[in-house]
PDB file of N, CA and C in Angstrom:
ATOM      1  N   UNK A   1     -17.627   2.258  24.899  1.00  0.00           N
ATOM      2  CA  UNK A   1     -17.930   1.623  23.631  1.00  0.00           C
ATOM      3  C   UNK A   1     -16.894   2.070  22.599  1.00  0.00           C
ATOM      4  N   UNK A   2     -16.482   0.950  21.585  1.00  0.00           N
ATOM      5  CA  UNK A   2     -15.526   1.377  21.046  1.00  0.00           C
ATOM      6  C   UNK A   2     -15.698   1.224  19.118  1.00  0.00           C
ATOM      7  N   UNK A   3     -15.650   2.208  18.975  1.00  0.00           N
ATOM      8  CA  UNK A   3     -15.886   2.357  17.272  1.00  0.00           C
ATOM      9  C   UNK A   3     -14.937   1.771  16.291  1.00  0.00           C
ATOM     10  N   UNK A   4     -14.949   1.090  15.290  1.00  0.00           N
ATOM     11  CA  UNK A   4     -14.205   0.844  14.422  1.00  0.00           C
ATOM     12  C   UNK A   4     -14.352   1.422  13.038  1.00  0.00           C
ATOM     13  N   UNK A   5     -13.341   2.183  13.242  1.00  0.00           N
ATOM     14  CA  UNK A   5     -14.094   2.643  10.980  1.00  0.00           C
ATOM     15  C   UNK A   5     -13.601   1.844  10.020  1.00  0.00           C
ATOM     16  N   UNK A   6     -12.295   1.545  10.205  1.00  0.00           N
ATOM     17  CA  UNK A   6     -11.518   0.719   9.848  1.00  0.00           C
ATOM     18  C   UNK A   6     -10.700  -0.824  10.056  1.00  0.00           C
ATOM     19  N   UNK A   7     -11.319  -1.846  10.049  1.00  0.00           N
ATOM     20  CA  UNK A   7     -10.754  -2.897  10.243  1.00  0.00           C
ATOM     21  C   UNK A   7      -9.082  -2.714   9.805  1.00  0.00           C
ATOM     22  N   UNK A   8      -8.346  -3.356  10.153  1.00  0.00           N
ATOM     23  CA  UNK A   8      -7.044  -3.518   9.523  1.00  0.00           C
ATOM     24  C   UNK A   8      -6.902  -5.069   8.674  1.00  0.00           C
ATOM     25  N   UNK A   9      -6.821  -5.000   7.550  1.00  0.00           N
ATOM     26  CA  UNK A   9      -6.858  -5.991   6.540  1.00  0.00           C
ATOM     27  C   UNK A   9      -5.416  -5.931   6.435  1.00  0.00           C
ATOM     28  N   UNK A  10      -3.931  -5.957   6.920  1.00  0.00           N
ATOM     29  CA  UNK A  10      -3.125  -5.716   6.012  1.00  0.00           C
ATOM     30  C   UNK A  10      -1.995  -6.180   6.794  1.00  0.00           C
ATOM     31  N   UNK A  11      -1.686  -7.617   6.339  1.00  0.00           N
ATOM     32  CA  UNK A  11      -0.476  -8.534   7.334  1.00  0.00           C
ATOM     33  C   UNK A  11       0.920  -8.079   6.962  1.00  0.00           C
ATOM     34  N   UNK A  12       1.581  -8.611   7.516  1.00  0.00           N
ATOM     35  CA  UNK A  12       2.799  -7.894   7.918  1.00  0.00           C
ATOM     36  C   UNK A  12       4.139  -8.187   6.090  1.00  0.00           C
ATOM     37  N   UNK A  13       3.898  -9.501   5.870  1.00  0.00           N
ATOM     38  CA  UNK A  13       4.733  -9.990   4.620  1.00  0.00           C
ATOM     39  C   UNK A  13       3.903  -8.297   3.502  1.00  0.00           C
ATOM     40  N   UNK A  14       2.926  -8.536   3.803  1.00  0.00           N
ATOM     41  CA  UNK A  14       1.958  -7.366   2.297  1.00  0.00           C
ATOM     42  C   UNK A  14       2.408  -6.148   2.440  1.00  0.00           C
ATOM     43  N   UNK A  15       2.584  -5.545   3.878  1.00  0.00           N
ATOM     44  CA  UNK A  15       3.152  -4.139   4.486  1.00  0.00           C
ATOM     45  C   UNK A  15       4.681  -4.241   3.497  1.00  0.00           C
ATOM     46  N   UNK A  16       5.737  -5.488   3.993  1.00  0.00           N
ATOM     47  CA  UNK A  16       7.111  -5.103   3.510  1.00  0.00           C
ATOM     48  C   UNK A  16       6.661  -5.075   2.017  1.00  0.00           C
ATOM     49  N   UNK A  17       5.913  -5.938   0.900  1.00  0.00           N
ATOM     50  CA  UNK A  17       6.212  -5.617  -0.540  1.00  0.00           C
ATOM     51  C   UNK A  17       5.596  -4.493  -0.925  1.00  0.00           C
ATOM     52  N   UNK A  18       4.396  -3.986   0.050  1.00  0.00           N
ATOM     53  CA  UNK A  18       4.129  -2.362  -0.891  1.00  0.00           C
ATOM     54  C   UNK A  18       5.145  -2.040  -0.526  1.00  0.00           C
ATOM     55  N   UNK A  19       5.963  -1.743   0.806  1.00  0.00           N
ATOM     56  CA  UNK A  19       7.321  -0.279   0.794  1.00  0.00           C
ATOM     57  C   UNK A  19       7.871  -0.749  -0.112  1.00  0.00           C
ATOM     58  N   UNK A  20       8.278  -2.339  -0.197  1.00  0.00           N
ATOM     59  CA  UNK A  20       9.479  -2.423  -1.947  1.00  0.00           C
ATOM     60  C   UNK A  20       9.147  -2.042  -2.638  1.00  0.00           C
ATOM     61  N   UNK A  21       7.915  -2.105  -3.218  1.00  0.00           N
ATOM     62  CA  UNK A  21       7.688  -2.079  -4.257  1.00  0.00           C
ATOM     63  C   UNK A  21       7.849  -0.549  -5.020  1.00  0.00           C
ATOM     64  N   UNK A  22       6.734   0.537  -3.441  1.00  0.00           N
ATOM     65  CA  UNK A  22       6.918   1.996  -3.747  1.00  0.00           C
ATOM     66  C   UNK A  22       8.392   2.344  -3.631  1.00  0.00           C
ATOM     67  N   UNK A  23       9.568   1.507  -2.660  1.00  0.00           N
ATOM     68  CA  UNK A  23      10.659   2.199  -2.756  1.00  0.00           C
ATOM     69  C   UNK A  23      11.362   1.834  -4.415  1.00  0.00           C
ATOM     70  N   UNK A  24      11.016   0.513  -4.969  1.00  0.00           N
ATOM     71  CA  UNK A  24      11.644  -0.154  -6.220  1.00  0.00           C
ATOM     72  C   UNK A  24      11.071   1.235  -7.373  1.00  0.00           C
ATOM     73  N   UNK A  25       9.797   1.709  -7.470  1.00  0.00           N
ATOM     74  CA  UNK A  25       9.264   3.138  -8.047  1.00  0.00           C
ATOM     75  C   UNK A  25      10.184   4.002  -8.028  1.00  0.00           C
ATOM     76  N   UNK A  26      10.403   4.520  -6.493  1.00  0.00           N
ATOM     77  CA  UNK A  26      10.914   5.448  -6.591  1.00  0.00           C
ATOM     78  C   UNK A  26      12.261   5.857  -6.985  1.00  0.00           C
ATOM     79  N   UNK A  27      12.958   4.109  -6.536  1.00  0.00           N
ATOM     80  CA  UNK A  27      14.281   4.403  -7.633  1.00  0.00           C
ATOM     81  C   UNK A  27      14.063   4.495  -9.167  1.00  0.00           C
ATOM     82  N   UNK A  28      13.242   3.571  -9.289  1.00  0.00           N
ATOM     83  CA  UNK A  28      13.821   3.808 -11.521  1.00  0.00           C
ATOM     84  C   UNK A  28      13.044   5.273 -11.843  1.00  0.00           C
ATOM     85  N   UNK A  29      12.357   6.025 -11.134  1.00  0.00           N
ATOM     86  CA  UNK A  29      11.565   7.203 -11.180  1.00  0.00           C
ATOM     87  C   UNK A  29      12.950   8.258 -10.647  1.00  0.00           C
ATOM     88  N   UNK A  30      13.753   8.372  -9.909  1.00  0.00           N
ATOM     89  CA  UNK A  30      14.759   8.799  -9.615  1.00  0.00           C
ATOM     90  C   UNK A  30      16.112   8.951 -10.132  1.00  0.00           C
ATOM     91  N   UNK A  31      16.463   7.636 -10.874  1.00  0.00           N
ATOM     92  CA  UNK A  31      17.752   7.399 -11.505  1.00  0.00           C
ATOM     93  C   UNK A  31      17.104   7.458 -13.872  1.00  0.00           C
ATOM     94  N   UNK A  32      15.717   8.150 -13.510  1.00  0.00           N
ATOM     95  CA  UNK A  32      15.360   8.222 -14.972  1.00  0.00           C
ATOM     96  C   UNK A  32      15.365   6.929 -15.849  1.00  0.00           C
ATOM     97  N   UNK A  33      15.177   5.892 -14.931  1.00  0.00           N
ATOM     98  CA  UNK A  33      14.629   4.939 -16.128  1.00  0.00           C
ATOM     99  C   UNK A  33      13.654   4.889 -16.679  1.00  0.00           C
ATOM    100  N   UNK A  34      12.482   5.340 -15.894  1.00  0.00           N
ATOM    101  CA  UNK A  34      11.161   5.293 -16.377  1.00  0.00           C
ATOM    102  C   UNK A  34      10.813   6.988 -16.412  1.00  0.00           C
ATOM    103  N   UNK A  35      10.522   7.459 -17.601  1.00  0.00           N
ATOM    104  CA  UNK A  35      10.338   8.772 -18.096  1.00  0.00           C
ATOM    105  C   UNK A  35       8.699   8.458 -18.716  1.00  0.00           C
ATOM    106  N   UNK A  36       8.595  10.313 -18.879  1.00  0.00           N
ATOM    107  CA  UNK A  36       6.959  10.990 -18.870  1.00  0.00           C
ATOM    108  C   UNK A  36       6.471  11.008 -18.269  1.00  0.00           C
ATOM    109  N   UNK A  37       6.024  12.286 -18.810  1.00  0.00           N
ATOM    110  CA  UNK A  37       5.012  13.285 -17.712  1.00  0.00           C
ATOM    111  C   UNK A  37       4.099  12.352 -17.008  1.00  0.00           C
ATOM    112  N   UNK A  38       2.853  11.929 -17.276  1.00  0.00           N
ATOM    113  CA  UNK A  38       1.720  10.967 -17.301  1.00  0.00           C
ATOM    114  C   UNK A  38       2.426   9.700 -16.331  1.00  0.00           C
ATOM    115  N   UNK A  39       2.701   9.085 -16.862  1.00  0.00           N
ATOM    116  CA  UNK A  39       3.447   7.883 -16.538  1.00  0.00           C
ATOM    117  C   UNK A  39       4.442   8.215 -15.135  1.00  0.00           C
ATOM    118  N   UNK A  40       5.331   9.100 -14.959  1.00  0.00           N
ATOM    119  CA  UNK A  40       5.904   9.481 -13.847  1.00  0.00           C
ATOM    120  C   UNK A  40       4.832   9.706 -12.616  1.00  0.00           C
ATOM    121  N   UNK A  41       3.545  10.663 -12.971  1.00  0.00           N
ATOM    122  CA  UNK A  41       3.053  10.946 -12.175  1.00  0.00           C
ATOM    123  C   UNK A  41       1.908   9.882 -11.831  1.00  0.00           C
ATOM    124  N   UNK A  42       1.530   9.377 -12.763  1.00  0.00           N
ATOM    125  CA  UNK A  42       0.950   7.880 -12.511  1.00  0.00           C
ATOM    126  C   UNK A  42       1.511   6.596 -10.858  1.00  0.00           C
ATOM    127  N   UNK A  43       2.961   6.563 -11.480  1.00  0.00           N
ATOM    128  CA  UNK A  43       3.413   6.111 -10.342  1.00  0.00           C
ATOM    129  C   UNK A  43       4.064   6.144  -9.186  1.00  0.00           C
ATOM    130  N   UNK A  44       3.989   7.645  -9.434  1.00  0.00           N
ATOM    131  CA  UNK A  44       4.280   8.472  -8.211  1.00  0.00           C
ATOM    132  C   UNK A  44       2.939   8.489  -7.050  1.00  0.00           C
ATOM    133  N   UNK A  45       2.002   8.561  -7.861  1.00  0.00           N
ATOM    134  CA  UNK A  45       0.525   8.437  -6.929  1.00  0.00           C
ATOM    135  C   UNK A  45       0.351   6.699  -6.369  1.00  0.00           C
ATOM    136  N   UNK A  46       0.770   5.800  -7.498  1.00  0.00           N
ATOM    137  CA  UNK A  46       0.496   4.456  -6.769  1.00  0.00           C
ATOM    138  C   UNK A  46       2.085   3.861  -5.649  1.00  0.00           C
ATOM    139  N   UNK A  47       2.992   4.726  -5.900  1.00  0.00           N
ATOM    140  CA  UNK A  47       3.742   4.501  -4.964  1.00  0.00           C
ATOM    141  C   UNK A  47       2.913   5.320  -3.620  1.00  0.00           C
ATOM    142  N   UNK A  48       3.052   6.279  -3.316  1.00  0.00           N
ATOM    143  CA  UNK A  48       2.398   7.109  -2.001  1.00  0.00           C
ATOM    144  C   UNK A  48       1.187   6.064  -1.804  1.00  0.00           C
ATOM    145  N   UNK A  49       0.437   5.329  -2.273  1.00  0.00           N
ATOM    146  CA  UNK A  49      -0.995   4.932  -1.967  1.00  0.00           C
ATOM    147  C   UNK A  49       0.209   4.013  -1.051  1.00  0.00           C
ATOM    148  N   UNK A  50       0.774   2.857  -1.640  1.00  0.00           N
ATOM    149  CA  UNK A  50       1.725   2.057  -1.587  1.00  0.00           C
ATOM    150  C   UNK A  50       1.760   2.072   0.063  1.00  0.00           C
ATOM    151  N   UNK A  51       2.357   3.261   0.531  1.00  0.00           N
ATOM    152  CA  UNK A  51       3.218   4.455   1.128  1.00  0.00           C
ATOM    153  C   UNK A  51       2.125   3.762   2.287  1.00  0.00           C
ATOM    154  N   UNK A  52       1.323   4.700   1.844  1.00  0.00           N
ATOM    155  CA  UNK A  52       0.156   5.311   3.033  1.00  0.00           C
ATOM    156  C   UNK A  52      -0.934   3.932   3.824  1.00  0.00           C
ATOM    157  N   UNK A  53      -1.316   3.203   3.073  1.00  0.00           N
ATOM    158  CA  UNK A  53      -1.829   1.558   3.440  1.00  0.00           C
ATOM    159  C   UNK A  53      -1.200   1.262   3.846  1.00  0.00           C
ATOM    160  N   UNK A  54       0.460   0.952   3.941  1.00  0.00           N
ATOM    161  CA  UNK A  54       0.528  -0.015   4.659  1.00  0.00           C
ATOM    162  C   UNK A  54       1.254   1.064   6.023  1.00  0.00           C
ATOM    163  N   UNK A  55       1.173   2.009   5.905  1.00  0.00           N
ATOM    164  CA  UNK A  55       1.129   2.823   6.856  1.00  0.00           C
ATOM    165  C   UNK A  55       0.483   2.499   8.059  1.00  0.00           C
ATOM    166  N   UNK A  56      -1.251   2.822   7.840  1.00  0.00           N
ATOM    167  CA  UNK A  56      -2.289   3.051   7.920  1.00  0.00           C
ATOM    168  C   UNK A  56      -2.783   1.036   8.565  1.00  0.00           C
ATOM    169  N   UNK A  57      -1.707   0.297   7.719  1.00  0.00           N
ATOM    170  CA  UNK A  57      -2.880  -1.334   7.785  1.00  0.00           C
ATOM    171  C   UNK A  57      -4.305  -1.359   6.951  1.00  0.00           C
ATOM    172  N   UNK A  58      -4.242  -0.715   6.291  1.00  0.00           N
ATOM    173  CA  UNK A  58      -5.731  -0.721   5.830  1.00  0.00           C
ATOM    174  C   UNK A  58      -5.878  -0.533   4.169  1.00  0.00           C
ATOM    175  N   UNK A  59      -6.135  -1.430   3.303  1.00  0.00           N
ATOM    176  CA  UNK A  59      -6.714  -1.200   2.070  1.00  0.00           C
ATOM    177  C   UNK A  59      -7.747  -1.234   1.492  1.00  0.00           C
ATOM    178  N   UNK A  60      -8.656  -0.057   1.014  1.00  0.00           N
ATOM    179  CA  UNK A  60      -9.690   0.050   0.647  1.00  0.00           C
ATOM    180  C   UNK A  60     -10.446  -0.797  -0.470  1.00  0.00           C
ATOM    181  N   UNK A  61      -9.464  -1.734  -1.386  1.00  0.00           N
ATOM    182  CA  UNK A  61      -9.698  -2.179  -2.865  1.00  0.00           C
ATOM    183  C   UNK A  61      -9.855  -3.493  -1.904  1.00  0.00           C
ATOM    184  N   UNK A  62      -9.098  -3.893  -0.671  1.00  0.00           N
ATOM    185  CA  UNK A  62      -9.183  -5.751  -0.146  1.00  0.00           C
ATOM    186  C   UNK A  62     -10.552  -5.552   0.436  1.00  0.00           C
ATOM    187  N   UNK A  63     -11.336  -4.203   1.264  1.00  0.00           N
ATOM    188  CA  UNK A  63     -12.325  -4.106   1.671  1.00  0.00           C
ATOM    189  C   UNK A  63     -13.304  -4.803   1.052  1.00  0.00           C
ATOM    190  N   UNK A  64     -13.218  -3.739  -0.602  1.00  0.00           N
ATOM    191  CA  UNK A  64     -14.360  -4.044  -1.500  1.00  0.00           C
ATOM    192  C   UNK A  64     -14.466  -5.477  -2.029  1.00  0.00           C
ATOM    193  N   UNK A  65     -13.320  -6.069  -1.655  1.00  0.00           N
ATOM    194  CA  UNK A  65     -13.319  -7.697  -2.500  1.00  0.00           C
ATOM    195  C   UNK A  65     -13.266  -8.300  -1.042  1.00  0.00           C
ATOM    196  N   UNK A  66     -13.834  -7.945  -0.432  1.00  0.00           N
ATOM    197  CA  UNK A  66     -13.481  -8.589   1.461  1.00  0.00           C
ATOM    198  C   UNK A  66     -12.566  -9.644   0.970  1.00  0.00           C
ATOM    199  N   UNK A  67     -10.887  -8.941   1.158  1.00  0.00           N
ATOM    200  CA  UNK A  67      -9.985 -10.225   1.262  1.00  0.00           C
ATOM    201  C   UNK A  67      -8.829  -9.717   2.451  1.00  0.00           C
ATOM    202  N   UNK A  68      -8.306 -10.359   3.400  1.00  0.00           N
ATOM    203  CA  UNK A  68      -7.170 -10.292   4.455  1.00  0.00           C
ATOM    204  C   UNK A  68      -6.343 -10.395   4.393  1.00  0.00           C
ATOM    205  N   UNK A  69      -5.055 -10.155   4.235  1.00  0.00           N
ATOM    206  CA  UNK A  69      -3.917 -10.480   4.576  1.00  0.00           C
ATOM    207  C   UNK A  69      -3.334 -10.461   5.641  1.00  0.00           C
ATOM    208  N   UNK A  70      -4.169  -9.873   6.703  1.00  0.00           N
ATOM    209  CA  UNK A  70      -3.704 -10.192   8.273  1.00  0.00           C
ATOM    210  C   UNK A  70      -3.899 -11.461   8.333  1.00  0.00           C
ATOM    211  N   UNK A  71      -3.023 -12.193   9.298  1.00  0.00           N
ATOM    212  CA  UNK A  71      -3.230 -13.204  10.241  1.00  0.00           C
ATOM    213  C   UNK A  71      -4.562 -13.550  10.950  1.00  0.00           C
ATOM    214  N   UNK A  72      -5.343 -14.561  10.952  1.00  0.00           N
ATOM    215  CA  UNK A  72      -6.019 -14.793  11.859  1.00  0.00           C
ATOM    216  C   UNK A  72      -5.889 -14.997  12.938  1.00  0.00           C
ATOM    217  N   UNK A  73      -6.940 -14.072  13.622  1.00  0.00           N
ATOM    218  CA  UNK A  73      -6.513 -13.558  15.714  1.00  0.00           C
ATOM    219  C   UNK A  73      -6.199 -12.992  15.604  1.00  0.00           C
ATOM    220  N   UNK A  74      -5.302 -12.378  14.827  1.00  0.00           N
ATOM    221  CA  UNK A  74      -4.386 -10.995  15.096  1.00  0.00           C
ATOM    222  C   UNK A  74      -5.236  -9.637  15.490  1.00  0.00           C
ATOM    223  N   UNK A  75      -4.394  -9.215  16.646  1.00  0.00           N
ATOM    224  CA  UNK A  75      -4.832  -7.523  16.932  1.00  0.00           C
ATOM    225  C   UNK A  75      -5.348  -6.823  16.285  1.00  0.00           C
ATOM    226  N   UNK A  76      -6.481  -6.188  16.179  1.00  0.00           N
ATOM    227  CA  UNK A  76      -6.637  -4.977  15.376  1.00  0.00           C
ATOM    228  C   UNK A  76      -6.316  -3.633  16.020  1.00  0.00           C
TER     229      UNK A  76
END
């Protein structure tokens, strides 16, 4: 018998724009365009989330609004 804790909600186009997006962060966070304390560390945490979902295939916020961006049929 096989357990699921986690469905995978998270298609392949959504995987490449979080890494852009956390890698697009981490440059202007790197080359000092975007400064402060607060604000740096702000999107330093939503880059890593970024990071880690589409890592993972799985987002907790599409759960709560049951929405997919996988493919239908597709593997879990």
């Amino acid at each position: 018998m096989k357990f699921t804790i986690m469905k995978k909600n998270i298609g392949v186009l959504d995987k490449v724009l979080r890494v852009g997006i956390a890698i697009f962060i981490a440059i202007l966070l790197y080359f000092k365009i975007i400064e402060g304390q607060l604000v740096t560390y702000i999107l330093s945490l939503l880059s890593g989330i970024l990071i880690v979902t589409s890592l993972i295939d799985f987002c907790p916020l599409y759960l709560v609004f049951n929405i997919s961006s996988k493919r239908k049929g597709a593997e879990n």
